[in-house]
N, C-alpha and C. Protein backbone atom coordinates (compact mmCIF):
# COMPACT_ATOMS: atom_id res chain seq x y z
N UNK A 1 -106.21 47.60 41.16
CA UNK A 1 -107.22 48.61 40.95
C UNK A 1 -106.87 49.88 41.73
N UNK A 2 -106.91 49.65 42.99
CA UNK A 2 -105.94 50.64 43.76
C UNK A 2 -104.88 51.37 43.24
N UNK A 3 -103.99 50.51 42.75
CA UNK A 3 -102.48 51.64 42.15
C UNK A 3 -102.98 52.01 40.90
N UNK A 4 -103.95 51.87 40.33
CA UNK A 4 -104.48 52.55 38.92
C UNK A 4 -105.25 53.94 39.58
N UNK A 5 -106.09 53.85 40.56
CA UNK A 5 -107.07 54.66 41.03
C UNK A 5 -105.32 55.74 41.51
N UNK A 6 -104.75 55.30 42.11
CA UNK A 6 -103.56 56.36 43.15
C UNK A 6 -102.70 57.02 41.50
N UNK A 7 -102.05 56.13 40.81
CA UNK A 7 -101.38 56.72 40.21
C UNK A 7 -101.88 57.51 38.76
N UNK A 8 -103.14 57.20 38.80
CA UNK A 8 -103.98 57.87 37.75
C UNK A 8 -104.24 59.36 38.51
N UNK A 9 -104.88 59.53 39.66
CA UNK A 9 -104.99 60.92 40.23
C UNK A 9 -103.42 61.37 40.23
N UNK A 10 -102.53 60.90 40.70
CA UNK A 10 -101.08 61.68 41.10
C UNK A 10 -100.97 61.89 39.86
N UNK A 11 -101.06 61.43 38.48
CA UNK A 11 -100.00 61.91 37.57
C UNK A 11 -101.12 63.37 36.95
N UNK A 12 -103.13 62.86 37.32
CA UNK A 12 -103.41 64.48 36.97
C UNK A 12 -103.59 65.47 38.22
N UNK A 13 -103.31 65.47 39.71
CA UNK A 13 -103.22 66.30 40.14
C UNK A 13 -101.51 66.99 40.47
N UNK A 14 -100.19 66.42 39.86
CA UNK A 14 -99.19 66.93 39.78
C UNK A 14 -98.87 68.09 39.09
N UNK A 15 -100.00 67.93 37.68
CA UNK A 15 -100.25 68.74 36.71
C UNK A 15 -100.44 70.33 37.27
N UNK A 16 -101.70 69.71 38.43
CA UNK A 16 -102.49 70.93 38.73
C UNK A 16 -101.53 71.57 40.08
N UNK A 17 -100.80 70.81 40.73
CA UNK A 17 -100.04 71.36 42.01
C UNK A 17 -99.38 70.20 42.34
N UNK A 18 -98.21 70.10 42.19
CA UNK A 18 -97.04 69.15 42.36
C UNK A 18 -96.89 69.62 44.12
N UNK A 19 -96.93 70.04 44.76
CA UNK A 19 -96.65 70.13 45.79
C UNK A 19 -97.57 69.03 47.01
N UNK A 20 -98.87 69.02 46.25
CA UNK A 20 -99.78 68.05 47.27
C UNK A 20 -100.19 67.26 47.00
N UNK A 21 -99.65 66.36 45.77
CA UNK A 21 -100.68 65.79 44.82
C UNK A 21 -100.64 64.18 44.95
N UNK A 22 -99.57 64.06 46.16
CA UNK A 22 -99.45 62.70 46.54
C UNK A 22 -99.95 62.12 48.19
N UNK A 23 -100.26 62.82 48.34
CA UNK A 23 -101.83 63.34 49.88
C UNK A 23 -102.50 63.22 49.37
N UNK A 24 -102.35 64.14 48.45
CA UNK A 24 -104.10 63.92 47.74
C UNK A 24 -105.20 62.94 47.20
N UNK A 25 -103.54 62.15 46.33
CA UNK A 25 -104.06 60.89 45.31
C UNK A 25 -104.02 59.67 46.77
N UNK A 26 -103.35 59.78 47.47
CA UNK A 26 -103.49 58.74 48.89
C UNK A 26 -104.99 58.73 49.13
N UNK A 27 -105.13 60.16 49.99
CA UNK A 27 -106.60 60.57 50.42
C UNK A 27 -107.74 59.91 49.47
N UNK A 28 -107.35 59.86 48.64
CA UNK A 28 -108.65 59.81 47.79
C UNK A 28 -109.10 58.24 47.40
N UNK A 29 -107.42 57.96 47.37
CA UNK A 29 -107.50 56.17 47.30
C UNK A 29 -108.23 55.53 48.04
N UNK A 30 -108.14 56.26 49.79
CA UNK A 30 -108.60 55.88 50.84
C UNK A 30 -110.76 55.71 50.83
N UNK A 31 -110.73 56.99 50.44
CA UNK A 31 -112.24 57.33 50.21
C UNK A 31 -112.56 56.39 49.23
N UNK A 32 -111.81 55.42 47.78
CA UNK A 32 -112.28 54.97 47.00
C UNK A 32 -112.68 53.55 47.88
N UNK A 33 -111.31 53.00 48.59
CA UNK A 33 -111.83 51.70 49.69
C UNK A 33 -112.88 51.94 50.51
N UNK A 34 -113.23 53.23 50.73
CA UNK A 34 -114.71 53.51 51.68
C UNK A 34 -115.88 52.90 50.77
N UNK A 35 -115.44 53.73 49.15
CA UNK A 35 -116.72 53.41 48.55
C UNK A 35 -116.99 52.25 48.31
N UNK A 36 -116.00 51.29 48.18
CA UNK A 36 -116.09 49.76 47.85
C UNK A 36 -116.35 49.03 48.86
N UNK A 37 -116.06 49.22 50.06
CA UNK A 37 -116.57 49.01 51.27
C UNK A 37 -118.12 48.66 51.62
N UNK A 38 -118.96 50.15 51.18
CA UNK A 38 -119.61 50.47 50.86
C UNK A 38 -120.74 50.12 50.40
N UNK A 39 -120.29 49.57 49.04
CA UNK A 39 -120.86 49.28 48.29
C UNK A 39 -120.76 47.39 48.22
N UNK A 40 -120.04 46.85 48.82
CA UNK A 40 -119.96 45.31 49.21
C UNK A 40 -121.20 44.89 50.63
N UNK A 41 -121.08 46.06 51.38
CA UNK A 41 -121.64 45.53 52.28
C UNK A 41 -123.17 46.12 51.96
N UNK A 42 -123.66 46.68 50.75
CA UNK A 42 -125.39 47.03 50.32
C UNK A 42 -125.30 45.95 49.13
N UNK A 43 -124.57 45.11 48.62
CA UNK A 43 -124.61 44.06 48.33
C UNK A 43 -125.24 42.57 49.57
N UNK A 44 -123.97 42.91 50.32
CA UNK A 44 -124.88 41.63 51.04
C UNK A 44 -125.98 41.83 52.00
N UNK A 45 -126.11 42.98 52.12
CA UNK A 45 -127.03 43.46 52.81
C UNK A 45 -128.89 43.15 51.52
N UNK A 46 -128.34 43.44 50.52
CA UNK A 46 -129.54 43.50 49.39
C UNK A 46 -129.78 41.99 48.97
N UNK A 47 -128.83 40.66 49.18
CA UNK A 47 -129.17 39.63 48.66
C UNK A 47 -129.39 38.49 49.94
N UNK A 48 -128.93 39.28 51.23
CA UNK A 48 -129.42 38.30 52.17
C UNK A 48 -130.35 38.87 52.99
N UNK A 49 -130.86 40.10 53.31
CA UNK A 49 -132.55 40.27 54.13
C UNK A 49 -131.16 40.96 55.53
N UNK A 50 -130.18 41.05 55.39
CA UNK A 50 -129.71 40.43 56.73
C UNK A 50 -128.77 42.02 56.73
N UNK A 51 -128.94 43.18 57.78
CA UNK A 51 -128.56 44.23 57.85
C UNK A 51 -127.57 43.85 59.11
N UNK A 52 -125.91 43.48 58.58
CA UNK A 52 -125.11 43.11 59.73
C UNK A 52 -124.71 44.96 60.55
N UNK A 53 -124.76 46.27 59.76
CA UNK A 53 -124.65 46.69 60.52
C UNK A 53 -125.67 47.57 61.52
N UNK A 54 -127.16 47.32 61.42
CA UNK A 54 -128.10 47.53 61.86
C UNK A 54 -127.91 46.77 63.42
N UNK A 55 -127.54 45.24 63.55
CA UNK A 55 -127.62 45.05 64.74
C UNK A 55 -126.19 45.02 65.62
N UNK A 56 -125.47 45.44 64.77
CA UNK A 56 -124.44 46.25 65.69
C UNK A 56 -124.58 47.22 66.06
N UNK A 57 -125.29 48.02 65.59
CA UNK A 57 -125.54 49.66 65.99
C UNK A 57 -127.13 50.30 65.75
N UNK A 58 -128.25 50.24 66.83
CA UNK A 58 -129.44 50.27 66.80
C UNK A 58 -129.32 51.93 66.48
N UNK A 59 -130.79 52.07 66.18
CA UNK A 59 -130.62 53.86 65.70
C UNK A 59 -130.90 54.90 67.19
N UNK A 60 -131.24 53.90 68.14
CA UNK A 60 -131.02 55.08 69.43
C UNK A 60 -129.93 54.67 70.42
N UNK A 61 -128.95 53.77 69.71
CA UNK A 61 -127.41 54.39 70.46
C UNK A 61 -126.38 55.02 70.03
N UNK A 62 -125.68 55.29 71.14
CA UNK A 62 -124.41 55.88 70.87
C UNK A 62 -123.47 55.75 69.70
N UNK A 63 -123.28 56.55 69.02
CA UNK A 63 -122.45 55.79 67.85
C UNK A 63 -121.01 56.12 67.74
N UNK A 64 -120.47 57.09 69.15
CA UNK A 64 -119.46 57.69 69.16
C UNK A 64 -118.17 56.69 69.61
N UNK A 65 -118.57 55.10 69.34
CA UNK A 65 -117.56 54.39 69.99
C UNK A 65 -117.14 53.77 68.60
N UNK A 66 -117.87 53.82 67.44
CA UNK A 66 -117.01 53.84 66.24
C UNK A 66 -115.61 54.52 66.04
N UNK A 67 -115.80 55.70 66.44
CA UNK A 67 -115.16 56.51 65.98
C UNK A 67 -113.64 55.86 65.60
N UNK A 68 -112.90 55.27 67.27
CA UNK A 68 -111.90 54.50 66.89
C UNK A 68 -111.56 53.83 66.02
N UNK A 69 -112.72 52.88 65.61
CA UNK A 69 -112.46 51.84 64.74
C UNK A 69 -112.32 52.28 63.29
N UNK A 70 -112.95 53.31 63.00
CA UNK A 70 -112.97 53.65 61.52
C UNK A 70 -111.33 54.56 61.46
N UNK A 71 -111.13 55.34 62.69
CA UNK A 71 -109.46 56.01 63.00
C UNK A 71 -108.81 54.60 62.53
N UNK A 72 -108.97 53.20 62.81
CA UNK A 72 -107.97 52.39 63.05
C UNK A 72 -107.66 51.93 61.42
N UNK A 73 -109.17 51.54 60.91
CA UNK A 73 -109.23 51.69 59.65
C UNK A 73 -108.44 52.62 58.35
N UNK A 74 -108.91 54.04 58.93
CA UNK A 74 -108.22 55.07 57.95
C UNK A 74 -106.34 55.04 58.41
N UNK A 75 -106.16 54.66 59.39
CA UNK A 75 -104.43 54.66 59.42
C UNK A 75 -104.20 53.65 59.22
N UNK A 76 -104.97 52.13 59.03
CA UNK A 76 -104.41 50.99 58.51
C UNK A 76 -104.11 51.14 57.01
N UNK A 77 -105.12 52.01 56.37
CA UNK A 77 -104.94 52.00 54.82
C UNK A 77 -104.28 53.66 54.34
N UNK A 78 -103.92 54.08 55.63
CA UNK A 78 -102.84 55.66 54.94
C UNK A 78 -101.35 55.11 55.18
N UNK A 79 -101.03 53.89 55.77
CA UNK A 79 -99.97 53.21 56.17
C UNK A 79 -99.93 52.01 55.61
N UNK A 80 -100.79 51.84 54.98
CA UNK A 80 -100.73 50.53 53.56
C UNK A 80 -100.45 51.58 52.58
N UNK A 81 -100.32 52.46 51.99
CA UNK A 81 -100.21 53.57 51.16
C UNK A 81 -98.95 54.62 51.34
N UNK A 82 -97.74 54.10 52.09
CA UNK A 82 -97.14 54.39 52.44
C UNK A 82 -95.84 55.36 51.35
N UNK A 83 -95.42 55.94 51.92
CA UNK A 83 -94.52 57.06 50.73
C UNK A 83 -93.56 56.21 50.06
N UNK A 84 -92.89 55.48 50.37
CA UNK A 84 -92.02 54.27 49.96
C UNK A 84 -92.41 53.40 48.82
N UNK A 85 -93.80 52.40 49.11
CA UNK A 85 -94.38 52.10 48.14
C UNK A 85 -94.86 52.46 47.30
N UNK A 86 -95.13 54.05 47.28
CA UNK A 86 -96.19 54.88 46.19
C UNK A 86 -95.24 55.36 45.93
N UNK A 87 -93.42 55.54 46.17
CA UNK A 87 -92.84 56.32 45.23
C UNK A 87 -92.13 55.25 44.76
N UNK A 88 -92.37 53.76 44.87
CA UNK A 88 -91.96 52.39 43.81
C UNK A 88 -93.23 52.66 42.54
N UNK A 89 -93.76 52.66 43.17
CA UNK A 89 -95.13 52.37 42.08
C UNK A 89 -95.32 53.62 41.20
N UNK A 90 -94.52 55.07 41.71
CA UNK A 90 -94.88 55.99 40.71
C UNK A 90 -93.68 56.11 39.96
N UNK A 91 -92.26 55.51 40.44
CA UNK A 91 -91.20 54.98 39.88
C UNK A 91 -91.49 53.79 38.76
N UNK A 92 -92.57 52.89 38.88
CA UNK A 92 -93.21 52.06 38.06
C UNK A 92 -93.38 52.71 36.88
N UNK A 93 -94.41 53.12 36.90
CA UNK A 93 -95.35 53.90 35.64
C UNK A 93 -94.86 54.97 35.52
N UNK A 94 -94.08 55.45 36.16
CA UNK A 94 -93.57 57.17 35.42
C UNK A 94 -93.14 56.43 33.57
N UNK A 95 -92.56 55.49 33.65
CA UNK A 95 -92.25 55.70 31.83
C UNK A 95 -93.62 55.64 31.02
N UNK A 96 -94.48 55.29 31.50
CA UNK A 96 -95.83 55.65 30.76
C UNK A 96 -96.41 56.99 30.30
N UNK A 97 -96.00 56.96 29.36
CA UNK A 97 -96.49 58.38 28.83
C UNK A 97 -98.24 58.76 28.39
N UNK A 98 -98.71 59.52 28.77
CA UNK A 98 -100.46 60.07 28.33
C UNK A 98 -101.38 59.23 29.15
N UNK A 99 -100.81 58.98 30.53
CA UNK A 99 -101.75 58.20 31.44
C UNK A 99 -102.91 59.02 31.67
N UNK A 100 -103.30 59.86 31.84
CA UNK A 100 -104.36 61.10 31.80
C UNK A 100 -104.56 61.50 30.32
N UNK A 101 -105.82 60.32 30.31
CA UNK A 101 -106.63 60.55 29.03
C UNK A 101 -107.96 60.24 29.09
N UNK A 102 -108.79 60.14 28.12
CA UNK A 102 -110.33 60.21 28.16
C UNK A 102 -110.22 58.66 28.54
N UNK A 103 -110.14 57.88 28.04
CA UNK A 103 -110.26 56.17 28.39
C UNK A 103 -109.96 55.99 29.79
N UNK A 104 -108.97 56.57 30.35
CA UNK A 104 -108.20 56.18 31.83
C UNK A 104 -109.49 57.30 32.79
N UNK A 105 -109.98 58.40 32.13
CA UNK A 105 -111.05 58.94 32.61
C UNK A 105 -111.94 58.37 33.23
N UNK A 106 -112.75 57.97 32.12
CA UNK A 106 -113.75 56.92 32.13
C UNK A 106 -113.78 56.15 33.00
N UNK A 107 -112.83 54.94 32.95
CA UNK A 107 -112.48 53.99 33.52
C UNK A 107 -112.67 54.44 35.24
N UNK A 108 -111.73 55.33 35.29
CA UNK A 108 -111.81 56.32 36.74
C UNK A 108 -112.69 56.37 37.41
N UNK A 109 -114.00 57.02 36.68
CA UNK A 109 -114.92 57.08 37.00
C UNK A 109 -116.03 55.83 36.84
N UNK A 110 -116.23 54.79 36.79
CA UNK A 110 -116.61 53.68 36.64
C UNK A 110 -116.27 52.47 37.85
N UNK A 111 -114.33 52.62 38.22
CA UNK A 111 -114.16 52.44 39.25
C UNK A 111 -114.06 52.99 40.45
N UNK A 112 -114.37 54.24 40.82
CA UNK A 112 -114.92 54.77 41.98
C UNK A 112 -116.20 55.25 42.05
N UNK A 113 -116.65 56.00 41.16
CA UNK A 113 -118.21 56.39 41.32
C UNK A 113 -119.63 55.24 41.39
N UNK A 114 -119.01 54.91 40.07
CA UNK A 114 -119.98 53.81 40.06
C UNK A 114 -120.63 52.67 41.22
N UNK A 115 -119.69 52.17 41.67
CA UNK A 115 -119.59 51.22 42.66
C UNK A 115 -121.04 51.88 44.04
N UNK A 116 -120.16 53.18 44.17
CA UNK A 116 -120.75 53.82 45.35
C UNK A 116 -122.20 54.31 44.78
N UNK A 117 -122.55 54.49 43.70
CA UNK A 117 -124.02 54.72 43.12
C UNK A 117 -124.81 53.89 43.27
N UNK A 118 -124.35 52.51 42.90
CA UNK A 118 -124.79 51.56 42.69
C UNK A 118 -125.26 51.13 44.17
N UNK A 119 -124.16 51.01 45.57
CA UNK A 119 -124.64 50.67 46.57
C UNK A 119 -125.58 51.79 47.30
N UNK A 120 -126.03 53.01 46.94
CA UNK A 120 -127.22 53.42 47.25
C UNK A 120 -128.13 53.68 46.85
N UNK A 121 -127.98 52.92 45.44
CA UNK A 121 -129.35 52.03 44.41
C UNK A 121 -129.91 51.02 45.46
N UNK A 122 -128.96 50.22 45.56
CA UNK A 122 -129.36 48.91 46.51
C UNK A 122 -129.53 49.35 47.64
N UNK A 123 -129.43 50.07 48.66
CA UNK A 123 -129.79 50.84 49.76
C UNK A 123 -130.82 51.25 49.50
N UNK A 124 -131.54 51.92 48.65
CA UNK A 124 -132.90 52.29 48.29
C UNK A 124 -134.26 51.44 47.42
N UNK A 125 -133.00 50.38 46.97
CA UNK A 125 -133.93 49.09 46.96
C UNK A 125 -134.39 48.19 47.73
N UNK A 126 -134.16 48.47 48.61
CA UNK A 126 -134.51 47.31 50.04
C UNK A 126 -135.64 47.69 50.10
């Protein structure tokens, strides 16, 4: 799902600027694991009563000791996403021709938006 989400943005933001468009489609991959993230944990949060990150982090403390952990997070998955593997994988599918189309659109948007809509449906359904 991942290398569909990465190599679906790289092949339409190359279009628009070949110079950044593989930062970009990384970056964004990254934000898509936020949203799924996201959206897993207002899942179990919505079918078990049970807010795991409420009692890790009360609303009158400090919250500045995250910070690390989500740093450790975002360079675990910009270094799972590494230039090596994303230029196998765009070495993959480069013979695919008209990957940027209305269907692969769609789809696009279904697997990143959606997900994250959905978990602050269920965030507002509690």
């Amino acid at each position: 799902m991942y290398k569909f989400i990465f190599i679906y943005l790289y092949e339409l933001l190359n279009k628009v600027n070949p110079v950044s468009a593989f930062d970009s489609a990384r970056s964004f991959t990254i934000v898509a694991v936020f949203f799924h993230m996201f959206f897993i944990s207002n899942i179990f949060l919505y079918f078990s009563k049970y807010n795991s990150l409420r009692s890790v982090i009360d609303l009158g403390s400090n919250k500045y000791y995250l910070i690390p952990i989500v740093l450790l997070i975002v360079f675990g998955l910009y270094r799972l996403f590494n230039k090596s593997r994303m230029d196998h994988l765009i070495e993959k599918y480069d013979s695919q021709e008209n990957l940027v189309n209305v269907k692969s659109s769609i789809l696009m948007l279904i697997i990143t938006i959606l997900p994250f809509l959905l978990g602050i449906w269920l965030l507002n359904a509690k």
